[in-house]
Every structure is written in C-alpha cells, then in structure tokens.
Protein backbone atom coordinates (compact mmCIF):
# COMPACT_ATOMS: atom_id res chain seq x y z
CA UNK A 1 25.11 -20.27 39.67
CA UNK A 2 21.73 -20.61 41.25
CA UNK A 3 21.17 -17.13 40.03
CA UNK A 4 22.15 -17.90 36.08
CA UNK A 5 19.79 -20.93 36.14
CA UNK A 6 16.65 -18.98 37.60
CA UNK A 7 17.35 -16.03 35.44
CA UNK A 8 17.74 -19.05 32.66
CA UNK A 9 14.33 -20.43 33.88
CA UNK A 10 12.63 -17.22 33.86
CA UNK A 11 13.72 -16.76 30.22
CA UNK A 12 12.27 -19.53 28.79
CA UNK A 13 9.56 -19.26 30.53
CA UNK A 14 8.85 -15.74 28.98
CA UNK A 15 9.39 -17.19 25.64
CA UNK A 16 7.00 -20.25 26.62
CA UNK A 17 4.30 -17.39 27.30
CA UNK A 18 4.71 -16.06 23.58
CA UNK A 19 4.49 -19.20 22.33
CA UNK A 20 1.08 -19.92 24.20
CA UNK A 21 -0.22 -16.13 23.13
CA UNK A 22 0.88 -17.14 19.13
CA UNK A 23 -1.05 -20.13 19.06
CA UNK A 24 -3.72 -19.07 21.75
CA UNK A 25 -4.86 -15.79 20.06
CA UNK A 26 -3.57 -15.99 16.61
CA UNK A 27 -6.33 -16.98 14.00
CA UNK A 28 -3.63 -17.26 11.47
CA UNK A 29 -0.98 -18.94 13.74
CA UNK A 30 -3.39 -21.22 14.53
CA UNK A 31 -4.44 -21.71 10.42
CA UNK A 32 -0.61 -22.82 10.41
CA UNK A 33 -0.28 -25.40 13.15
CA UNK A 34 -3.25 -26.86 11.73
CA UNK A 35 -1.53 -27.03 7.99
CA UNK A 36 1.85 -28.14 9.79
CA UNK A 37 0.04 -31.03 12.32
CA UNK A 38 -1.68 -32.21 8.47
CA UNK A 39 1.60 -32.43 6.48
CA UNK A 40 3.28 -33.88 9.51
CA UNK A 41 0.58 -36.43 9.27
CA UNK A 42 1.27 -37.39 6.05
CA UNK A 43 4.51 -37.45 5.69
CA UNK A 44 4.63 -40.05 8.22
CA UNK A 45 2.17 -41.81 6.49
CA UNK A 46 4.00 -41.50 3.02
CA UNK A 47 7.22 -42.50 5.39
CA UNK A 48 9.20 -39.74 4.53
CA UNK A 49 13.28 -40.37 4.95
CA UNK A 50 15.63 -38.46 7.40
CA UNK A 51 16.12 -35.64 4.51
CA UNK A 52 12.48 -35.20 3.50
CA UNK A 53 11.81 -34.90 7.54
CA UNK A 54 14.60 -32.04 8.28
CA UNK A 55 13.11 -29.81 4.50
CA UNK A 56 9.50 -30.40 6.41
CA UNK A 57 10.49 -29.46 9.22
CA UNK A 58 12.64 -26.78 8.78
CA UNK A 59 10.04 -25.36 6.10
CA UNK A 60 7.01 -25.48 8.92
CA UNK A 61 9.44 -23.55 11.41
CA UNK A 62 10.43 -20.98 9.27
CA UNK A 63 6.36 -20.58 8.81
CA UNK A 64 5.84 -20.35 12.04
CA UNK A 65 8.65 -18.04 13.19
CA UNK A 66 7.40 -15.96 10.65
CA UNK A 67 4.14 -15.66 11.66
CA UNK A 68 5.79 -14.93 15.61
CA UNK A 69 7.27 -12.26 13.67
CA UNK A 70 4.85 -10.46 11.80
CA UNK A 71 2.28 -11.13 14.91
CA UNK A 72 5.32 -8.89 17.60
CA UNK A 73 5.71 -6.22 14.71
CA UNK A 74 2.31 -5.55 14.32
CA UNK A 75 1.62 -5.69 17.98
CA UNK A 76 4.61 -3.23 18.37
CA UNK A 77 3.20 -1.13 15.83
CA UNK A 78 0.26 -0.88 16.94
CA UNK A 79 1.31 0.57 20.39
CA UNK A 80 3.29 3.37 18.88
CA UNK A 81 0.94 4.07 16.32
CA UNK A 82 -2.62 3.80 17.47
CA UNK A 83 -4.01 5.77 14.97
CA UNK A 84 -3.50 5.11 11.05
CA UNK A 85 -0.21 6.42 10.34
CA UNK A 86 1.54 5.29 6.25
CA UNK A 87 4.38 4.66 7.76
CA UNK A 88 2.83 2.23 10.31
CA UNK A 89 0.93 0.57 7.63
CA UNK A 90 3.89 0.09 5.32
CA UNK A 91 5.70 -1.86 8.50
CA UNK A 92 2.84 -3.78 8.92
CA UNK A 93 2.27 -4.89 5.52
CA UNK A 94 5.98 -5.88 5.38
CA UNK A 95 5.63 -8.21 8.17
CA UNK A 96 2.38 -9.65 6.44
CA UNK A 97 4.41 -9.98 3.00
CA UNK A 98 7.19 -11.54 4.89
CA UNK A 99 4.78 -14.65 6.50
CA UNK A 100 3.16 -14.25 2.81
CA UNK A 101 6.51 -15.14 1.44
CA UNK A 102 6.93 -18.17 3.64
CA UNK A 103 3.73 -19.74 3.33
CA UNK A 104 4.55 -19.51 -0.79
CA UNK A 105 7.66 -21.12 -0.32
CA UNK A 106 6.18 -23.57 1.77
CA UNK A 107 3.83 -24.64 -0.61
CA UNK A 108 6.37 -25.25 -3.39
CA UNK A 109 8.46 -27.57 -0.75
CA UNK A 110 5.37 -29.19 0.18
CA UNK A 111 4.91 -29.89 -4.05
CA UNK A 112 8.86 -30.86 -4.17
CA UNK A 113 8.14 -33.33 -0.82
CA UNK A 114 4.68 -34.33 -1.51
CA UNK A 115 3.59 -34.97 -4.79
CA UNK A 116 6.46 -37.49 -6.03
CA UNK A 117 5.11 -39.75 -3.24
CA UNK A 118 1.40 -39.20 -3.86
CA UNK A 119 2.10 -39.69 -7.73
C-alpha cells in the first residue's frame, strides 16, 4: 500500500513538473493563462451562473490542454527530428492548428458567454 501511494505521489508530482515547464517556459501558454485569469475576472464580475461557470471553464481547459499538447508534440518532434524534415513539420503544424482550433472556439464561447451580459 505504502508502495501504490508513493508511486501515486511520484506521479503527480511528474505531472506537477509539466505543468510548471507549460506555464514557466511557454510564451504562448503563458498568453493563455493570462486570457483565462481576464475572462475569469469578468465573469465573476458579470456574476456568471453555475452553467455559464462549467462552458468557461471547461472552454479555458480545453485551451490549455491543448496548448500542453501541441507544446509535448513539438518537443517530441523536435528530438527525433533535429533537422527540418516535411514530415516533422506537417506534425508540428498539426499540433499548432489543433491549439489554433481551440483558441477559435474559445472565442465564439467567450461571444455566446460574454456579450449578452455586456450588452
């Protein structure tokens, strides 16, 4: 038992470690923490309801897990292909067009949340 719950620990703490190197070293990571700490501002200020909290918050996470994402693949990438390779740059693009993607969608939930309030 003692075992399961350091092996447990240790997990979480590796995860804990790519969650510091996202936000630590990631311009754009950062870029959407920023965003996400604004809109959380004011939705509490606009005193969103239970629903409009769970759509914000579910739309910042998927964001951000995005971003997590793109920011392993292209690390991955990157150490396999050091040099420019198509095939490696096709990958990597993907991953950017995925986080791309997100942010759009984002931005329309943020119009569906936001702007009937502001209005």
């Amino acid at each position: 038992m003692k075992r399961e719950v350091a092996r447990l620990r240790r997990s979480f703490g590796y995860a804990w470690a790519g969650v510091r190197l996202l936000f630590g070293q990631e311009r754009n990571a950062q870029i959407h923490l920023a965003l996400a700490v604004v809109a959380v501002l004011l939705a509490w200020w606009l005193d969103f309801s239970t629903t409009e909290w769970a759509l914000l918050a579910l739309t910042i996470g998927v964001v951000i897990i995005a971003e997590a994402m793109n920011t392993a693949i292209e690390t991955l990438t990157d150490l396999i292909s050091p040099d420019y390779h198509p095939r490696a740059k096709a990958v990597k693009d993907l991953a950017a067009g995925g986080v791309l993607l997100a942010a759009i969608m984002a931005v329309i939930v943020a119009l569906f949340l936001f702007l009937p309030k502001l209005l």
